[in-house]
Structure formats: C-alpha cells, structure tokens
C-alpha atoms as a PDB file:
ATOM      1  CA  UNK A   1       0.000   0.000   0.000  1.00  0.00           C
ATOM      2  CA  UNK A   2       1.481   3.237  -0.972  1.00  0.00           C
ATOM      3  CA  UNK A   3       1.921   5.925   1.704  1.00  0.00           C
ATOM      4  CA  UNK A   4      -0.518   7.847   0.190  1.00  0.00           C
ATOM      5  CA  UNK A   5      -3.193   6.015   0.827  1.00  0.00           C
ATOM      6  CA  UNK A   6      -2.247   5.183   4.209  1.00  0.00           C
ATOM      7  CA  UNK A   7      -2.036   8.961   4.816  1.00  0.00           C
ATOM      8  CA  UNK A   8      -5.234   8.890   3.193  1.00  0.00           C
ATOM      9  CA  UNK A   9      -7.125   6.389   5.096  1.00  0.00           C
ATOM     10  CA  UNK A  10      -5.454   7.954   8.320  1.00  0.00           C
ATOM     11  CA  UNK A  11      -7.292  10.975   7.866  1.00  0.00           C
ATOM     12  CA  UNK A  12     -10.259   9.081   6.884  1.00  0.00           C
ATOM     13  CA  UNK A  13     -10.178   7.059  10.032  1.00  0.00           C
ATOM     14  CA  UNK A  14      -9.684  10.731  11.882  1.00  0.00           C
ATOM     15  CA  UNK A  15     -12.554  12.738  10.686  1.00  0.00           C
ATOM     16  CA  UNK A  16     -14.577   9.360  11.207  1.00  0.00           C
ATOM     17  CA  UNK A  17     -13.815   9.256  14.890  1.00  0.00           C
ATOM     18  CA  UNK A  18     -14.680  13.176  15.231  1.00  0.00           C
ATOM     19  CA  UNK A  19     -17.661  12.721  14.072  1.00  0.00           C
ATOM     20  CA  UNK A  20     -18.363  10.074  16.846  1.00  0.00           C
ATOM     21  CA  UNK A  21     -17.766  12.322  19.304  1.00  0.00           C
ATOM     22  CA  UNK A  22     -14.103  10.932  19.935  1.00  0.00           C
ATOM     23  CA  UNK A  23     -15.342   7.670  21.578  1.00  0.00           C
ATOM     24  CA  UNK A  24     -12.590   5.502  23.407  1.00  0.00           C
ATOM     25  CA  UNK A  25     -11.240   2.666  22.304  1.00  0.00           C
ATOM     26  CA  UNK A  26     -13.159   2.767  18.719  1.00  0.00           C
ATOM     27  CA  UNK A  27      -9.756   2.969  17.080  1.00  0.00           C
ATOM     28  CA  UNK A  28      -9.513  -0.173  15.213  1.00  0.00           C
ATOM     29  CA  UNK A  29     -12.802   0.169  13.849  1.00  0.00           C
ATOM     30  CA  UNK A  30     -12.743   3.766  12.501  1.00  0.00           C
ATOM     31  CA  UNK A  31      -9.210   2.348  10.657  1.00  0.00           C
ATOM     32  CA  UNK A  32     -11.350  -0.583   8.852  1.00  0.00           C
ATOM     33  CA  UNK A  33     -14.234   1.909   7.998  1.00  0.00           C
ATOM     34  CA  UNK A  34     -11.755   4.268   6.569  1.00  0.00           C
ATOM     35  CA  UNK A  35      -9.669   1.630   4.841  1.00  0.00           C
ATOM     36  CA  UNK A  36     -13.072  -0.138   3.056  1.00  0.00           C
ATOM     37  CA  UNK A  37     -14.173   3.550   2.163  1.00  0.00           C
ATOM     38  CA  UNK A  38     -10.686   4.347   0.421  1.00  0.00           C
ATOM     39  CA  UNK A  39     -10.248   1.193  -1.010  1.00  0.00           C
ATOM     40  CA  UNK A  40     -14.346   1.433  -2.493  1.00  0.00           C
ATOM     41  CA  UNK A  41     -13.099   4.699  -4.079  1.00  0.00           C
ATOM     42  CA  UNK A  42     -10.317   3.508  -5.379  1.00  0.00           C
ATOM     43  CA  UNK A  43     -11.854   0.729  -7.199  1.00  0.00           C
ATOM     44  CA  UNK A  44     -14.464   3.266  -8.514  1.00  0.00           C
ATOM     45  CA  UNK A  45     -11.962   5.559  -9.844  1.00  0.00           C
ATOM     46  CA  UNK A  46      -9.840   2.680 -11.502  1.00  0.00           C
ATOM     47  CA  UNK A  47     -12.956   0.551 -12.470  1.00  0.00           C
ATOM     48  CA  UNK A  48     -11.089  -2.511 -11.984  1.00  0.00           C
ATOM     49  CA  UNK A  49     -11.249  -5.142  -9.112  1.00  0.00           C
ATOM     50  CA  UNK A  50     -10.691  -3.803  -5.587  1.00  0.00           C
ATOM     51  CA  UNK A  51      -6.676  -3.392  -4.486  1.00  0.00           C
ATOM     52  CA  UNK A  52      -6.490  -5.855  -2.364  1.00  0.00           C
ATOM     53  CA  UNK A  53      -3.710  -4.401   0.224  1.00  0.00           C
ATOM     54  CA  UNK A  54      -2.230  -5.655   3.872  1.00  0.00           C
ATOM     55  CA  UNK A  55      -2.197  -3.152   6.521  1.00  0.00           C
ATOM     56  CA  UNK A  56      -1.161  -2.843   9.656  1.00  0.00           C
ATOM     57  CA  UNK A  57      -3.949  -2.788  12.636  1.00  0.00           C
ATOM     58  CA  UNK A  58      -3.444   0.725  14.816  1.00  0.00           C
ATOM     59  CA  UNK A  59      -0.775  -0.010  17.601  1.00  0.00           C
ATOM     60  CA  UNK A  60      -2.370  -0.438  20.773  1.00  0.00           C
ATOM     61  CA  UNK A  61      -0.797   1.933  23.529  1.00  0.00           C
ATOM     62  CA  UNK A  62      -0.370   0.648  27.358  1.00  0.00           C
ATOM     63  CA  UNK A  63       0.728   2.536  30.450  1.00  0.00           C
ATOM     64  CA  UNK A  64       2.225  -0.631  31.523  1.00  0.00           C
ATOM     65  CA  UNK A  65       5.916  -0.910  32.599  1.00  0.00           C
ATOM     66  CA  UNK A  66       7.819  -4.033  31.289  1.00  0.00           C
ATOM     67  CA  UNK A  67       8.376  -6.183  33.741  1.00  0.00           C
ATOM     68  CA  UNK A  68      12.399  -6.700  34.574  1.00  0.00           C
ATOM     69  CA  UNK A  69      14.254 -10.004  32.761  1.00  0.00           C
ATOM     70  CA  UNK A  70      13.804 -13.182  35.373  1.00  0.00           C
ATOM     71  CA  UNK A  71      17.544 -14.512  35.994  1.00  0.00           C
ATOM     72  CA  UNK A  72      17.484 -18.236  35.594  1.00  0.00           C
ATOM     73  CA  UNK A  73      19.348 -19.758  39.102  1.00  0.00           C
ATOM     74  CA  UNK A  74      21.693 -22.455  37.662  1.00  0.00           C
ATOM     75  CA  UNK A  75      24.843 -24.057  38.837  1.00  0.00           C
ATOM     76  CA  UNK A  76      26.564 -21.631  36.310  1.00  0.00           C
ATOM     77  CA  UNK A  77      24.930 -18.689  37.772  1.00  0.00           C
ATOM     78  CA  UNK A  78      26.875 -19.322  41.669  1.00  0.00           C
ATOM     79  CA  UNK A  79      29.265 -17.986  43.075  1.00  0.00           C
ATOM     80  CA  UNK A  80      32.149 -19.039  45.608  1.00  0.00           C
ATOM     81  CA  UNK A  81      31.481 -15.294  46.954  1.00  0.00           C
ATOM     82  CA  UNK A  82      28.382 -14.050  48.688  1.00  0.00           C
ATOM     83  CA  UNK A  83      26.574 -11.292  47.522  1.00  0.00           C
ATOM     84  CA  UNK A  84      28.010  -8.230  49.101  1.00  0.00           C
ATOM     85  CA  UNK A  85      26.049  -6.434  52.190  1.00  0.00           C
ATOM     86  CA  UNK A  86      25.006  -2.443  51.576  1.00  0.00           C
ATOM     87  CA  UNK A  87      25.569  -0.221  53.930  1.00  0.00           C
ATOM     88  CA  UNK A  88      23.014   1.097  55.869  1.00  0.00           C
ATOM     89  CA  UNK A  89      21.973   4.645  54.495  1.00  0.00           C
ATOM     90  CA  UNK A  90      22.617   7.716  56.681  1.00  0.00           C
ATOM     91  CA  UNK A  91      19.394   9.300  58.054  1.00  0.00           C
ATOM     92  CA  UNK A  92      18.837  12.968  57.845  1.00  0.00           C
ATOM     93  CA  UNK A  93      18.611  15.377  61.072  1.00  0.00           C
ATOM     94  CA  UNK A  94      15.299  16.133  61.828  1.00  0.00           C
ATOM     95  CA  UNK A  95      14.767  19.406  61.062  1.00  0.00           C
ATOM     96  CA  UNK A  96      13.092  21.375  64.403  1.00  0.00           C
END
C-alpha cells in the first residue's frame, strides 16, 4: 500500500472518529471503515477489481511498565562469593 493512501485512510479514520464524538477505544474500527471507504473509491476511480492491500492494525498503547528479565538460578549462575552487604543509608537530622 502506498503511503498515500495510508495517509489517506489515516485521515479518513480521523474525521470518522470526530464525528463520533471521539469515543474511546473505537480505534480499530474507525481504521477498517476508513480503509473499506478508500479502497471502495479507489476501485471506482480505476474501475477494476478492488486493491487488495495488507495493513497494519493501529498499535495499541499501554501505560504498563515491562516487567524486569527473570535470571534463571543455575549451577553456572553461583558464586564461591556471597553477595556483598550495603551499607546502611545515613538518616537525615530532623529538622526542628
């Protein structure tokens, strides 16, 4: 699919979910509606068989933090040493 039409079918998909009053979560289907619309013109304009084209679904966003890698406890992963102590940290004076 050729940027322009992407671009195309992006602003499609935008005016589509202003006029719906900017509903949550409608994202995906605003994108299909927009992309059948496009593609129906396209096929109008051409008069040939509808481009058949492969696009990308809208990335969905997440406030979610990854989670840290799990280290796998192994007999390569010991030591001879223990793991070192921290020192304890210094406290602040109260302030009176």
């Amino acid at each position: 699919m050729s940027v322009d039409v992407e671009q195309r079918i992006r602003d499609r998909a935008y005016a589509i979910w202003l006029d719906e009053g900017r509903p949550h979560g409608r994202d995906a289907d605003h994108w299909f509606q927009a992309e059948r619309a496009i593609l129906a013109e396209a096929a109008a304009v051409a008069d040939v068989a509808p481009v058949v084209a492969v696009v990308k679904a809208p990335r969905k966003t997440t406030n979610a933090k990854p989670r840290a890698a799990v280290k796998s406890i192994g007999p390569e992963a010991t030591t001879s040493e223990p793991p070192k102590a921290r020192k304890p940290r210094s406290r602040k004076p109260a302030s009176v």
